[in-house]
N, C-alpha and C. Protein backbone atom coordinates (compact mmCIF):
# COMPACT_ATOMS: atom_id res chain seq x y z
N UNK A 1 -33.96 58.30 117.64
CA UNK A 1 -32.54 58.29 117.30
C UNK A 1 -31.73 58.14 118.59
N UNK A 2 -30.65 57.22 118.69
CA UNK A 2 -29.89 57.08 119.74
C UNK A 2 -29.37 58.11 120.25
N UNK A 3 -28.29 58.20 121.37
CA UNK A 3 -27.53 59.48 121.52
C UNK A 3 -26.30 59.02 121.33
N UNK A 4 -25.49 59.74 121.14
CA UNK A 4 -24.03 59.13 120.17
C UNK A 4 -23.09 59.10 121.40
N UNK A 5 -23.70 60.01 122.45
CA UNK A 5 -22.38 59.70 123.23
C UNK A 5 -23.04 58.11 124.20
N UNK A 6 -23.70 57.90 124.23
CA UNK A 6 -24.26 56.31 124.64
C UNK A 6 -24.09 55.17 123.62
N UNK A 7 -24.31 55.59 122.34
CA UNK A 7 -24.18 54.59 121.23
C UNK A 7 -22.47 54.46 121.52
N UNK A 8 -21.60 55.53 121.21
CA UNK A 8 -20.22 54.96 121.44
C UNK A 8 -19.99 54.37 122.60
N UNK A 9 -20.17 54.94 123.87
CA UNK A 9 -20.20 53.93 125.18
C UNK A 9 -20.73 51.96 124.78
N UNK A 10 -21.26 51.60 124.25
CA UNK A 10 -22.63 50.78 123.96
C UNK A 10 -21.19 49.90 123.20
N UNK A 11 -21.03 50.71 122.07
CA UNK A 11 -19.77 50.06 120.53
C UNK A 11 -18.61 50.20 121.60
N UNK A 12 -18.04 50.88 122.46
CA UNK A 12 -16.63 50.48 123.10
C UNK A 12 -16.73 49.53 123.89
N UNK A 13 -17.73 49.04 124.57
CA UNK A 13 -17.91 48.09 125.50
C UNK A 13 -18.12 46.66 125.01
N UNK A 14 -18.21 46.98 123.81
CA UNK A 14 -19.09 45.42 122.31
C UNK A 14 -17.54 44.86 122.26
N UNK A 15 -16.86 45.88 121.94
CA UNK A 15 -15.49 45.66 121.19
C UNK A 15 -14.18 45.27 122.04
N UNK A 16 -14.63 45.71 123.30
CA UNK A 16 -13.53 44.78 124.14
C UNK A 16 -12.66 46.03 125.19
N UNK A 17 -13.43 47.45 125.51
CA UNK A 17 -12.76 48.59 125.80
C UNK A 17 -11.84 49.03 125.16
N UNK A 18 -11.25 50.30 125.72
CA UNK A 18 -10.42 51.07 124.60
C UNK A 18 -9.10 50.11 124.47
N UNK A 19 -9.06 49.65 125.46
CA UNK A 19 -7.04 48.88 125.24
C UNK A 19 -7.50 48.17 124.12
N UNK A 20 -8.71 47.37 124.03
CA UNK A 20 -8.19 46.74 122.32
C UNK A 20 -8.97 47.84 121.23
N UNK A 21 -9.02 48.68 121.25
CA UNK A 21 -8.73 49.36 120.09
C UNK A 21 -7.47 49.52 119.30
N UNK A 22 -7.14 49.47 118.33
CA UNK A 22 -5.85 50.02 117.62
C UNK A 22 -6.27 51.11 116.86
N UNK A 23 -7.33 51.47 116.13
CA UNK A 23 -7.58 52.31 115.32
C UNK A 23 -9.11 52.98 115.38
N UNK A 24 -9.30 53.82 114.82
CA UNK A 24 -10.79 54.16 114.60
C UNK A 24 -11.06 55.54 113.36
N UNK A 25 -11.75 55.18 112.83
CA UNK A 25 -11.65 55.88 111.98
C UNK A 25 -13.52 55.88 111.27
N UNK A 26 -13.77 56.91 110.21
CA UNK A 26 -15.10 56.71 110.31
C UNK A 26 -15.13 57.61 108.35
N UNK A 27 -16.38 57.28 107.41
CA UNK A 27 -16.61 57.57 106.11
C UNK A 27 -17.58 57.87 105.80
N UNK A 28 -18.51 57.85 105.49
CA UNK A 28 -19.96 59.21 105.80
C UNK A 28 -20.75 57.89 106.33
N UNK A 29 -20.73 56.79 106.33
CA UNK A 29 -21.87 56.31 107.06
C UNK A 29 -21.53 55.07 107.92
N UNK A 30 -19.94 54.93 107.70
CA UNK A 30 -19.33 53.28 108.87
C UNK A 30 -18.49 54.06 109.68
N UNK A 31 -18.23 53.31 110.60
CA UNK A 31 -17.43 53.58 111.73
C UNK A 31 -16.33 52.34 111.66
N UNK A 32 -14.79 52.49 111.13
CA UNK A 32 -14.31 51.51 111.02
C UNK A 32 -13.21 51.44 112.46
N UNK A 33 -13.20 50.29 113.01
CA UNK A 33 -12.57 49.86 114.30
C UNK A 33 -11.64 48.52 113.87
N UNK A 34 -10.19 49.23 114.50
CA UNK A 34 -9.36 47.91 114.18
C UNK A 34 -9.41 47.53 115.71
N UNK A 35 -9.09 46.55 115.78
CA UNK A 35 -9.17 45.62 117.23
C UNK A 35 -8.20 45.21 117.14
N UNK A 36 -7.27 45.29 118.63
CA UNK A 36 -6.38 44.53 119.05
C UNK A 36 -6.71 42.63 118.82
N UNK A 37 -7.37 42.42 119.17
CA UNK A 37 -7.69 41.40 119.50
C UNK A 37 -9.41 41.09 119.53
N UNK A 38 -9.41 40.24 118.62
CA UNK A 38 -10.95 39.86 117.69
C UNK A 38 -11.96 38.78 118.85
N UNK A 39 -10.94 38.18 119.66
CA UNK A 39 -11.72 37.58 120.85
C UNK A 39 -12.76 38.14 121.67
N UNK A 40 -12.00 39.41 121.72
CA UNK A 40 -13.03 40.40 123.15
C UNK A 40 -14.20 40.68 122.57
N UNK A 41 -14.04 40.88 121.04
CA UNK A 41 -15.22 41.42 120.44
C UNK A 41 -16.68 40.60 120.56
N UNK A 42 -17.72 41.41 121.12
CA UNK A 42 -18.96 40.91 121.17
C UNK A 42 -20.17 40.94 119.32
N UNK A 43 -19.30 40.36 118.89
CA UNK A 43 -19.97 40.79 117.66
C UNK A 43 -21.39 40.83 117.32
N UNK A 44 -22.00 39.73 117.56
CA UNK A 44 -23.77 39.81 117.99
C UNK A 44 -24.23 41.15 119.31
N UNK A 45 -23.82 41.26 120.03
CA UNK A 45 -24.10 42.16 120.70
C UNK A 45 -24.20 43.25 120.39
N UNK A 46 -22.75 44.22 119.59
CA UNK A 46 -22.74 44.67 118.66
C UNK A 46 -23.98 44.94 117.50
N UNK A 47 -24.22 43.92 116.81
CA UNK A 47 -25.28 44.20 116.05
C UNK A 47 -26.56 44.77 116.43
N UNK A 48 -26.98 43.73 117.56
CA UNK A 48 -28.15 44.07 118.15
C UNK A 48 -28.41 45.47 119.34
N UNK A 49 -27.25 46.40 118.88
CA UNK A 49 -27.14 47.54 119.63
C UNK A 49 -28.07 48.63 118.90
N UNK A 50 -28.81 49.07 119.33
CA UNK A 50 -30.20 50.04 119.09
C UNK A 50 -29.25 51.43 118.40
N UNK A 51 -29.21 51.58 117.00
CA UNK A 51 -28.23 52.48 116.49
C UNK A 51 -27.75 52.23 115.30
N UNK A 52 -27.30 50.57 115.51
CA UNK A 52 -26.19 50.07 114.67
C UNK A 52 -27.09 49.28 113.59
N UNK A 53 -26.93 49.49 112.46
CA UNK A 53 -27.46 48.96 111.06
C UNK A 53 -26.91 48.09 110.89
N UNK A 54 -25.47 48.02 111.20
CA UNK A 54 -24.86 46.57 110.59
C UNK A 54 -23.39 46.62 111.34
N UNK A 55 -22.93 45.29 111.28
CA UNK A 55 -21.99 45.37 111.65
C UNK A 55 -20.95 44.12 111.34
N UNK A 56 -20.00 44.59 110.59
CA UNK A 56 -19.23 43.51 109.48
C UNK A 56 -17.92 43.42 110.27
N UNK A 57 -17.34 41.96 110.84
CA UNK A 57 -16.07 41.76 110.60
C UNK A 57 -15.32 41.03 109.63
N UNK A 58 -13.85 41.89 109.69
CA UNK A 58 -13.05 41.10 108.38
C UNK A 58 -11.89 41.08 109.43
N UNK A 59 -11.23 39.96 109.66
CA UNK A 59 -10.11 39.96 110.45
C UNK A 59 -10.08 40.76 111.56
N UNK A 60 -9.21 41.68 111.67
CA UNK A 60 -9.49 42.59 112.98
C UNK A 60 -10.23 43.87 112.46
N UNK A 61 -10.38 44.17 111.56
CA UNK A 61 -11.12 45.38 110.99
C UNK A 61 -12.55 44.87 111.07
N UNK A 62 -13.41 45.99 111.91
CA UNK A 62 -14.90 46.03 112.73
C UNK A 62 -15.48 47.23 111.24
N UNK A 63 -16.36 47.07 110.69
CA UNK A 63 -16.76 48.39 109.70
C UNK A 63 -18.38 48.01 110.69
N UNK A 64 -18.55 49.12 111.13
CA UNK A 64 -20.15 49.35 112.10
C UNK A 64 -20.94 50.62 111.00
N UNK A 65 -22.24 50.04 110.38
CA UNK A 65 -22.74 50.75 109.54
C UNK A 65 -23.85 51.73 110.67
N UNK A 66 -24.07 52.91 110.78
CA UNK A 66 -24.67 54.11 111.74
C UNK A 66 -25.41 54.78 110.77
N UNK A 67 -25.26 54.73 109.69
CA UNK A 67 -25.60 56.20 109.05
C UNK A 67 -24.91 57.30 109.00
N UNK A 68 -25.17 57.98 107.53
CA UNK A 68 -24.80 59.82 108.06
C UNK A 68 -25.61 60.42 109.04
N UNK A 69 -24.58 61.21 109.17
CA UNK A 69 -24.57 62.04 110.39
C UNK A 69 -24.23 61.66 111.63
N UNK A 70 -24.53 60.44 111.80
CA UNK A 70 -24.90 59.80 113.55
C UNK A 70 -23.15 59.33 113.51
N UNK A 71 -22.85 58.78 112.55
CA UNK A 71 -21.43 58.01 112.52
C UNK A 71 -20.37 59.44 112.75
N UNK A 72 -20.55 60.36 112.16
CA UNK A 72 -19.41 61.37 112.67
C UNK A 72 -19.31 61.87 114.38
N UNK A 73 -20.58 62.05 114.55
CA UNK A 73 -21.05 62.19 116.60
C UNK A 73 -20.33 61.27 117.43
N UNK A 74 -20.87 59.83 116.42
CA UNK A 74 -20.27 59.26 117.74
C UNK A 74 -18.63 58.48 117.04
N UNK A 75 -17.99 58.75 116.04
CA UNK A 75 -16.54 58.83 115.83
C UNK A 75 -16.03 59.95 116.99
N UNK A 76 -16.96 61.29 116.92
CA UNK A 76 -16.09 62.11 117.96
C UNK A 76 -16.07 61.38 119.68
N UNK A 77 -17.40 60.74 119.86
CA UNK A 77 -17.28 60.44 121.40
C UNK A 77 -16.73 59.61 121.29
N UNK A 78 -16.70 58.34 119.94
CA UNK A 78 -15.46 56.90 120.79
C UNK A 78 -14.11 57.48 120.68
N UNK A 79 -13.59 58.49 120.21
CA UNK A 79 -12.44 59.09 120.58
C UNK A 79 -12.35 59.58 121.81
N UNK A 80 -13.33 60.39 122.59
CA UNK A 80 -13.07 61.43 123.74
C UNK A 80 -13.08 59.80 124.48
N UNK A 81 -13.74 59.16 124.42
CA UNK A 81 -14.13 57.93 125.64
C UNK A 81 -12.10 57.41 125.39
N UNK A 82 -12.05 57.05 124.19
CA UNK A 82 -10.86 56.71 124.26
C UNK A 82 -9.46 57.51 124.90
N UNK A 83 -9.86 58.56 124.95
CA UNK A 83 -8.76 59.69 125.29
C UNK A 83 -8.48 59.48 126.97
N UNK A 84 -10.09 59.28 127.53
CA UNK A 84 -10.22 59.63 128.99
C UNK A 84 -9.59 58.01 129.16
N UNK A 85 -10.03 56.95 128.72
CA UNK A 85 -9.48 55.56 129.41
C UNK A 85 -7.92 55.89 129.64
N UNK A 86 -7.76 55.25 130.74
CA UNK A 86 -6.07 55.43 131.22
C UNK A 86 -5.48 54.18 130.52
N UNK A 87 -3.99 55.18 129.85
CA UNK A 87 -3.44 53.93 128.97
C UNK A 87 -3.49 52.95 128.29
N UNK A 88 -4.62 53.44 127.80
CA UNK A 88 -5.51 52.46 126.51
C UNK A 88 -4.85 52.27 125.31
N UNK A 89 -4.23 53.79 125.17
CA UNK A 89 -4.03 53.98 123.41
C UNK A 89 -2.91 53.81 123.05
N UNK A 90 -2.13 53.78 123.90
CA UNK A 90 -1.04 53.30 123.70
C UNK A 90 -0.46 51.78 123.57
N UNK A 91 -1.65 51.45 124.21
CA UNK A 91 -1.35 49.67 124.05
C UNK A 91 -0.61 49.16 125.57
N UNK A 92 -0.20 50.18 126.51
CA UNK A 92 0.05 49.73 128.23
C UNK A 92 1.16 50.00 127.95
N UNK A 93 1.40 51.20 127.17
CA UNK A 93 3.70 51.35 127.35
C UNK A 93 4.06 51.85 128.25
N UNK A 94 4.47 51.53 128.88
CA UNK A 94 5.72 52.32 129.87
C UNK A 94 5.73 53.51 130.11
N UNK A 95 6.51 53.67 128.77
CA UNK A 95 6.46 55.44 128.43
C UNK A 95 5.34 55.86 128.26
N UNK A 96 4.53 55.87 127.92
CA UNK A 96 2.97 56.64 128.06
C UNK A 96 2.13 56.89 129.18
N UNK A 97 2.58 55.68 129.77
CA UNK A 97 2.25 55.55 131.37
C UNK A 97 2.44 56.76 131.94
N UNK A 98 4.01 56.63 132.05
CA UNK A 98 4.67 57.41 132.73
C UNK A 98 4.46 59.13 132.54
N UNK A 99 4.30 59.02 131.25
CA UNK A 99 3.91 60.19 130.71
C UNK A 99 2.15 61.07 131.11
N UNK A 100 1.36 60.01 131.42
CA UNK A 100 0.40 60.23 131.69
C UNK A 100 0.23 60.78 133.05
N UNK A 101 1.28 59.63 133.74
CA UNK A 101 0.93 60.40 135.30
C UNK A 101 1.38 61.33 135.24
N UNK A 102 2.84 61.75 134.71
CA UNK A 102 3.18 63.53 135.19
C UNK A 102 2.49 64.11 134.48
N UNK A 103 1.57 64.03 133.85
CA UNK A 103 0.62 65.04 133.11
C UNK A 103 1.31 65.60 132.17
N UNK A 104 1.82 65.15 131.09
CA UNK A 104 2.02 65.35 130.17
C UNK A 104 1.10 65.76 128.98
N UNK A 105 1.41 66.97 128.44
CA UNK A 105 0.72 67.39 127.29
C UNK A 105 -0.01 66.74 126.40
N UNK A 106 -0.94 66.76 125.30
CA UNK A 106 -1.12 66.09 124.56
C UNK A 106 -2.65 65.38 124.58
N UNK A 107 -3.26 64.62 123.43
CA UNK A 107 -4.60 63.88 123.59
C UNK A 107 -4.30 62.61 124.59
N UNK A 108 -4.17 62.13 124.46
CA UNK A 108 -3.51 60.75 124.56
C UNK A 108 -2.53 60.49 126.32
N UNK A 109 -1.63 61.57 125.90
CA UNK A 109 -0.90 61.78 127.29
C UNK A 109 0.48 61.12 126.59
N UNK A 110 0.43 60.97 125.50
CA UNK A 110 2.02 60.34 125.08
C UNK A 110 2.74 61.28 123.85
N UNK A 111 3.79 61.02 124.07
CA UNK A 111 4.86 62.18 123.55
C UNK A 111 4.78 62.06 121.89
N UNK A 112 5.43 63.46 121.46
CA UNK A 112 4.83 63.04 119.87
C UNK A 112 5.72 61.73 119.42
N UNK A 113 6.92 61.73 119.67
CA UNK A 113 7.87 60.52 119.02
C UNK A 113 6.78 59.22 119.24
N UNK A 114 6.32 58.76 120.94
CA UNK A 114 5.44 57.91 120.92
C UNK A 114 4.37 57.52 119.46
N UNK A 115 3.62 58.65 119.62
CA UNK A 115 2.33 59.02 118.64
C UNK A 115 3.02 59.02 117.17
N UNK A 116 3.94 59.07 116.89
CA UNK A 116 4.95 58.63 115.42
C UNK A 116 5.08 57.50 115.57
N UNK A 117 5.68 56.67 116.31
CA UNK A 117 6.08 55.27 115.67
C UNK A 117 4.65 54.54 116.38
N UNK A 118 3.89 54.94 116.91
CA UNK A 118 2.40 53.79 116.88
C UNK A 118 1.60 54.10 115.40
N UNK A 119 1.64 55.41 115.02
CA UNK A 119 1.19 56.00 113.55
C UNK A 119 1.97 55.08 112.37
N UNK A 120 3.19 54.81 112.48
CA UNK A 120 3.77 54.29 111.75
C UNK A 120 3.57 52.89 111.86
N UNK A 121 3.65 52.19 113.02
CA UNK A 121 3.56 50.83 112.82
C UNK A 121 2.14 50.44 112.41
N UNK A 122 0.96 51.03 112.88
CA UNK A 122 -0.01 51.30 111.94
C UNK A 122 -0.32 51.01 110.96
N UNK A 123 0.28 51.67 109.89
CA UNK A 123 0.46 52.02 108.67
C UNK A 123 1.44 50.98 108.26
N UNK A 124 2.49 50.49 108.93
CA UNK A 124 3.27 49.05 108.14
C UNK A 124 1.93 48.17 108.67
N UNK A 125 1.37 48.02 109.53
CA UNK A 125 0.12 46.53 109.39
C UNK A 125 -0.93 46.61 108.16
N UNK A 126 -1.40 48.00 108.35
CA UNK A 126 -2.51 48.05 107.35
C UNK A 126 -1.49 47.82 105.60
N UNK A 127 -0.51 48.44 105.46
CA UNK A 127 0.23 48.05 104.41
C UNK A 127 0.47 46.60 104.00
N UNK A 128 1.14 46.21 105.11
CA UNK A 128 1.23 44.61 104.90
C UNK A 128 -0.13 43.59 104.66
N UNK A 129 -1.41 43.77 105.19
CA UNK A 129 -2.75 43.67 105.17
C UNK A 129 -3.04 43.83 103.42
N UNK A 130 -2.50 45.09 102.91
CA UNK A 130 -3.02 45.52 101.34
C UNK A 130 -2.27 45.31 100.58
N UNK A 131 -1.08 44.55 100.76
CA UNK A 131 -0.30 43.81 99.64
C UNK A 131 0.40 42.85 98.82
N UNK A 132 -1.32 42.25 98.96
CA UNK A 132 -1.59 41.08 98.13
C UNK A 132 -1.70 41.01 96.28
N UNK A 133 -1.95 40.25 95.92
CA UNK A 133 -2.01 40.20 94.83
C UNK A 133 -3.42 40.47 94.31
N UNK A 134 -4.67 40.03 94.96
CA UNK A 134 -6.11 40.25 95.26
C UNK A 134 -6.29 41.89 95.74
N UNK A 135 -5.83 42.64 96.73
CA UNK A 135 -5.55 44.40 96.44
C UNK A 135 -4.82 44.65 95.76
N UNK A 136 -3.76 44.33 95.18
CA UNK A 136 -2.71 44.96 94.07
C UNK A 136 -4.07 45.17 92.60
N UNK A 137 -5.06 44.26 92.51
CA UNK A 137 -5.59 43.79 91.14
C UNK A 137 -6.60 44.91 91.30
N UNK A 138 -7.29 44.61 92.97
CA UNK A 138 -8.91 45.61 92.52
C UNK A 138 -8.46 47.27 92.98
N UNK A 139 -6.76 47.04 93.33
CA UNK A 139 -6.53 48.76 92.99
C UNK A 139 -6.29 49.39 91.68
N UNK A 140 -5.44 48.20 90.99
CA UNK A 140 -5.75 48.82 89.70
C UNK A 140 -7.11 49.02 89.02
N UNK A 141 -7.61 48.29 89.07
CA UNK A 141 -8.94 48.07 88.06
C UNK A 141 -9.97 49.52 89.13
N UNK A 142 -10.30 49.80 90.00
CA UNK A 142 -10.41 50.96 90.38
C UNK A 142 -9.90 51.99 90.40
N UNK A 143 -8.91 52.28 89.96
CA UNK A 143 -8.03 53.33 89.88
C UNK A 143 -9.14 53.56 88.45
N UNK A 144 -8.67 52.68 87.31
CA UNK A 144 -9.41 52.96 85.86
C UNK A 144 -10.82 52.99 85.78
N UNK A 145 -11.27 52.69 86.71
CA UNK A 145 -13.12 52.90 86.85
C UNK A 145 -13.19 54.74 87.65
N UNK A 146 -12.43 54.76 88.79
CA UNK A 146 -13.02 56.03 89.62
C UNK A 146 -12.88 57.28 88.85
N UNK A 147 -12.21 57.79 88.04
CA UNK A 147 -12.00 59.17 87.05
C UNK A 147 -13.64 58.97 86.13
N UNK A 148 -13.33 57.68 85.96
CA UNK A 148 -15.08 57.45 84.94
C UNK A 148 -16.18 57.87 85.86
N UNK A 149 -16.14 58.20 86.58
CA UNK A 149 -17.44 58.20 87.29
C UNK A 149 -18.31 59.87 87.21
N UNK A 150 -17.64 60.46 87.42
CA UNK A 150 -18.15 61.62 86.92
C UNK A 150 -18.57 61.82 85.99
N UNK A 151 -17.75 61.12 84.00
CA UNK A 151 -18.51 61.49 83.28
C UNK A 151 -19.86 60.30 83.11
N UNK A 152 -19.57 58.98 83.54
CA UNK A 152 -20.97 58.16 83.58
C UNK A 152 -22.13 58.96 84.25
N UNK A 153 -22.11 59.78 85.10
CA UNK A 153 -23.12 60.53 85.84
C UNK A 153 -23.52 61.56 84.64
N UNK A 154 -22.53 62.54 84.15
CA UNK A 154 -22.87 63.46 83.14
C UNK A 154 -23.99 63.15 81.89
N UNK A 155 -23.14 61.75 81.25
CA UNK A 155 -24.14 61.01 80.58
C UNK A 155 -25.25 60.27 80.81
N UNK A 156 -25.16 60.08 82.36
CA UNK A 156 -26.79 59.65 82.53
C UNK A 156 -27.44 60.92 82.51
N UNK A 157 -27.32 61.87 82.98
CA UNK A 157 -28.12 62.85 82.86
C UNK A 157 -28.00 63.71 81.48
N UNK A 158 -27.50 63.61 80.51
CA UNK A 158 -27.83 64.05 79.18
C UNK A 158 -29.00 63.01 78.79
N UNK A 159 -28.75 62.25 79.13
CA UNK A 159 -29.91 60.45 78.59
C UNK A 159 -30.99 60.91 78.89
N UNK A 160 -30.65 61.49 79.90
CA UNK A 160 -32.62 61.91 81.05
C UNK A 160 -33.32 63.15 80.94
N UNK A 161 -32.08 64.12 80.08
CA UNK A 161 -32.99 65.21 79.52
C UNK A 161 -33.54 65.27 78.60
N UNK A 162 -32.45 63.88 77.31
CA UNK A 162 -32.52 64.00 76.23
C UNK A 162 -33.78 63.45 75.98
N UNK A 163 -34.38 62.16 76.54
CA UNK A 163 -35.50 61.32 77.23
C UNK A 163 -36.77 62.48 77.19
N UNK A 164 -36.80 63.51 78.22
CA UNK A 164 -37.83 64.11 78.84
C UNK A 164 -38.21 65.02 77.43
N UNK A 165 -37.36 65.52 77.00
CA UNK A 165 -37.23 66.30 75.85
C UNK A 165 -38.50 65.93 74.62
N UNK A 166 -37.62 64.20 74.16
CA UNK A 166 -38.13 63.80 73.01
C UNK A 166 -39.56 63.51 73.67
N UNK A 167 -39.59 63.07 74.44
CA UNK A 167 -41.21 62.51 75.03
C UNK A 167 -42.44 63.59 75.29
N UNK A 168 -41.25 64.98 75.14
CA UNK A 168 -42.67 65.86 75.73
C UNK A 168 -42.85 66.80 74.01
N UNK A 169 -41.81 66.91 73.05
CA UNK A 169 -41.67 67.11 71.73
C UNK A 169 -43.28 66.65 71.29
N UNK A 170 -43.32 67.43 69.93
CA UNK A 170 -44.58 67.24 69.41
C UNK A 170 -44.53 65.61 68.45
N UNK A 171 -45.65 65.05 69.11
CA UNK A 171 -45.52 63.27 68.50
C UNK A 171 -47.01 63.07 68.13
């Protein structure tokens, strides 16, 4: 098994260092990475990184398949790696800069107002990204499948007792 704080070193260096990161985020078994900029990205390299199961781009969104467990380890180190790069996360502002050298509080080194409107503009890309007519459709139609899912599970397993039951019954 890799070590996660090398596997993230390994995935920040694939992807173009922390300045093109925009996002990172992670779901029990991907590690999803938005990229500034899809050029820097070493995407074969990437793949063939001793760790990584897979590794899918869609536009600037990187989804890197790790597995459970390993994907939460190293979500925590490509953050700390990201924290320590100077003026990465901010995207090279000014104000963060500036903020960084006087040692300013904080992960990042930038002020909360900063860390609000990069959160926000964020959130207007990924918004604008999801509102199409193609996500408008498979959110509905998932919305009406995901509540089903619990009882489809219930009833498979009534099926499988009901199954074991009749089969072991006197025949």
């Amino acid at each position: 098994m890799p070590d996660a704080q090398q596997l993230a070193q390994q995935i920040l260096d694939s992807v173009g260092g922390s300045a093109n990161i925009a996002d990172v985020e992670n779901c029990m078994t991907r590690l999803r990475v938005e990229v500034v900029s899809t050029d820097a990205v070493a995407l074969d390299e990437l793949k063939s990184t001793d760790g990584v199961m897979a590794a899918l781009a869609a536009g600037s969104n990187l989804q890197i398949v790790l597995g459970p467990g390993l994907v939460d380890r190293v979500a925590v180190d490509l953050e700390a790696l990201r924290a320590a790069a100077p003026s990465a996360a901010a995207g090279g502002a000014g104000a963060s800069s500036a903020a960084a050298a006087s040692g300013a509080s904080g992960a990042s080194g930038a002020s909360p107002e900063e860390l609000a409107a990069r959160g926000a503009s964020i959130k207007a890309t990924a918004r604008a990204r999801s509102d199409g007519r193609t996500m408008r459709a498979i959110r509905k139609i998932s919305a009406i499948f995901i509540p089903l899912i619990p009882a489809l599970i219930a009833c498979g397993l009534i099926a499988g007792i009901n199954g074991i039951l009749t089969n072991l019954g006197p025949g």
